[in-house]
C-alpha atoms as a PDB file:
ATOM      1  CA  UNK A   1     110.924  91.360  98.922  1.00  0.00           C
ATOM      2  CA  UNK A   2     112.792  94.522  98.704  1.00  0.00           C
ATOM      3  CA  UNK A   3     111.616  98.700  98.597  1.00  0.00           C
ATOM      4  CA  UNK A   4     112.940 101.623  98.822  1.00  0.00           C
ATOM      5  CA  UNK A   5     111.332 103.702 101.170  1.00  0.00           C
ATOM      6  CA  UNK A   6     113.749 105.977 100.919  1.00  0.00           C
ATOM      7  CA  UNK A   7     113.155 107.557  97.030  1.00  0.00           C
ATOM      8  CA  UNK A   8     116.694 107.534  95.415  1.00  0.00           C
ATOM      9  CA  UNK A   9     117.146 111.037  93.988  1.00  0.00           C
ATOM     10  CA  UNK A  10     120.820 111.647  91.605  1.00  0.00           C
ATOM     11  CA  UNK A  11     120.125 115.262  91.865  1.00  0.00           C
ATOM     12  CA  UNK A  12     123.695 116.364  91.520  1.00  0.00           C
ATOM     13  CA  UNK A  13     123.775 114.967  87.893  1.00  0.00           C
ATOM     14  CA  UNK A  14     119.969 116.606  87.120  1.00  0.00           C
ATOM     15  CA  UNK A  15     116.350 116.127  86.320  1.00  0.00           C
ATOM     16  CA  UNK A  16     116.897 113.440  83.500  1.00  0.00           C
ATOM     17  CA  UNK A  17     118.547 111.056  86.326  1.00  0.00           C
ATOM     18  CA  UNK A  18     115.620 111.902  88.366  1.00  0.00           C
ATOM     19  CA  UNK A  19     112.930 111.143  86.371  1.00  0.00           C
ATOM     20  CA  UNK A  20     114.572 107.538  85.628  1.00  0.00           C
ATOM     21  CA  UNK A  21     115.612 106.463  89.401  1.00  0.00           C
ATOM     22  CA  UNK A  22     112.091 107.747  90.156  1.00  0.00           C
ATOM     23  CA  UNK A  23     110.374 105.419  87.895  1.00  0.00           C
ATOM     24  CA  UNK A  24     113.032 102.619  87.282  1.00  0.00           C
ATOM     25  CA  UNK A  25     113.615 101.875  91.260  1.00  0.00           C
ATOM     26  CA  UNK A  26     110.266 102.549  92.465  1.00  0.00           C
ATOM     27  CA  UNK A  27     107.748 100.612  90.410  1.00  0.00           C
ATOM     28  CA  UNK A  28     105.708  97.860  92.002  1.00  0.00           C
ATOM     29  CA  UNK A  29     103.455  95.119  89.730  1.00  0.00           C
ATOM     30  CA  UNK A  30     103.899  97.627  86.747  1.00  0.00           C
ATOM     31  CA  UNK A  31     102.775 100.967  88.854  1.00  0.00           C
ATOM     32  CA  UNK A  32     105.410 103.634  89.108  1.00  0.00           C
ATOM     33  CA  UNK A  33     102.588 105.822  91.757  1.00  0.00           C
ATOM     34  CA  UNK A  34      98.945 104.800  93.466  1.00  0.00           C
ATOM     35  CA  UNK A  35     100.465 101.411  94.270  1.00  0.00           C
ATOM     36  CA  UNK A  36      98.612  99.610  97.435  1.00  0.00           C
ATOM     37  CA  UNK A  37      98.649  96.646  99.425  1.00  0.00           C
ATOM     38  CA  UNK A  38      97.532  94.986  96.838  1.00  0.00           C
ATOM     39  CA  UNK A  39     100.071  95.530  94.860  1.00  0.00           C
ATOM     40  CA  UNK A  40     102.680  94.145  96.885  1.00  0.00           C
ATOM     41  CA  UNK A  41     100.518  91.292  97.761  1.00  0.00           C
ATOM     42  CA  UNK A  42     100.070  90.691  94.272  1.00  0.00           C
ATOM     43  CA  UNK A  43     104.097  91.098  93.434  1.00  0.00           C
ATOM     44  CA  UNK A  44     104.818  88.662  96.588  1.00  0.00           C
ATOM     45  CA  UNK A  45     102.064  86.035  95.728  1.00  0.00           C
ATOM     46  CA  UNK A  46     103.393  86.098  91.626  1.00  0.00           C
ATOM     47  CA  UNK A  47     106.979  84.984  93.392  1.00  0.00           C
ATOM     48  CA  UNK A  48     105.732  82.275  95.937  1.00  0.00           C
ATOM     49  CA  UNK A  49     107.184  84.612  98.673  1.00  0.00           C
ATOM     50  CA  UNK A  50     104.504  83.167 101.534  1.00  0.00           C
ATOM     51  CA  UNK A  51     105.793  85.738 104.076  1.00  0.00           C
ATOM     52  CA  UNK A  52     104.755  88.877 102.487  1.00  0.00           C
ATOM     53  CA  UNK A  53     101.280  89.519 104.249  1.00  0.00           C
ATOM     54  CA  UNK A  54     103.963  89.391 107.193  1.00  0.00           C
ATOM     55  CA  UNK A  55     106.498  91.512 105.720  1.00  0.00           C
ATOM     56  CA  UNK A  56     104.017  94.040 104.982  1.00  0.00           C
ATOM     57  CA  UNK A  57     102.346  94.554 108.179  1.00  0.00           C
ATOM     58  CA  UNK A  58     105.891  95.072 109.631  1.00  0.00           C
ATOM     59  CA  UNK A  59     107.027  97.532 107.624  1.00  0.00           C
ATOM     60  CA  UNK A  60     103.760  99.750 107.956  1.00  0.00           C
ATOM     61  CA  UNK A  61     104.526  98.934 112.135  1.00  0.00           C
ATOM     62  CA  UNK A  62     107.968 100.797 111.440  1.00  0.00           C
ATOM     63  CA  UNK A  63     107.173 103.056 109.522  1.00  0.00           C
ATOM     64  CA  UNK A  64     104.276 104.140 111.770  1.00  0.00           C
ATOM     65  CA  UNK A  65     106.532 104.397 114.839  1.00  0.00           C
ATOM     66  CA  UNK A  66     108.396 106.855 113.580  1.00  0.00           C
END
């Protein structure tokens, strides 16, 4: 399983491209904002990816150390 942490922005080319990176790239099970654990439990789980519980807690590690 893949995010982007990182929020891709096209603001050279305006708000339009913003609005649609925003929402296109960073949706998880159907939420473009609120998502939670859950949610990416929910999106691993749907595609038999076993190591997400894993995954997760790695990711908040990372991001927490910094």
């Amino acid at each position: 399983m893949s995010y982007d942490l990182t929020g891709c922005h096209f603001s050279a080319v305006g708000p339009k491209w913003n609005d649609w990176t925003n929402r296109h790239a960073l949706s998880v099970n159907g939420k473009f904002s609120g998502t939670s654990d859950k949610d990416f439990l929910a999106v691993g789980e749907r595609y038999g990816l076993g190591t997400t519980p894993r995954t997760l807690a790695e990711i908040k590690a990372a991001v927490d150390a910094h």
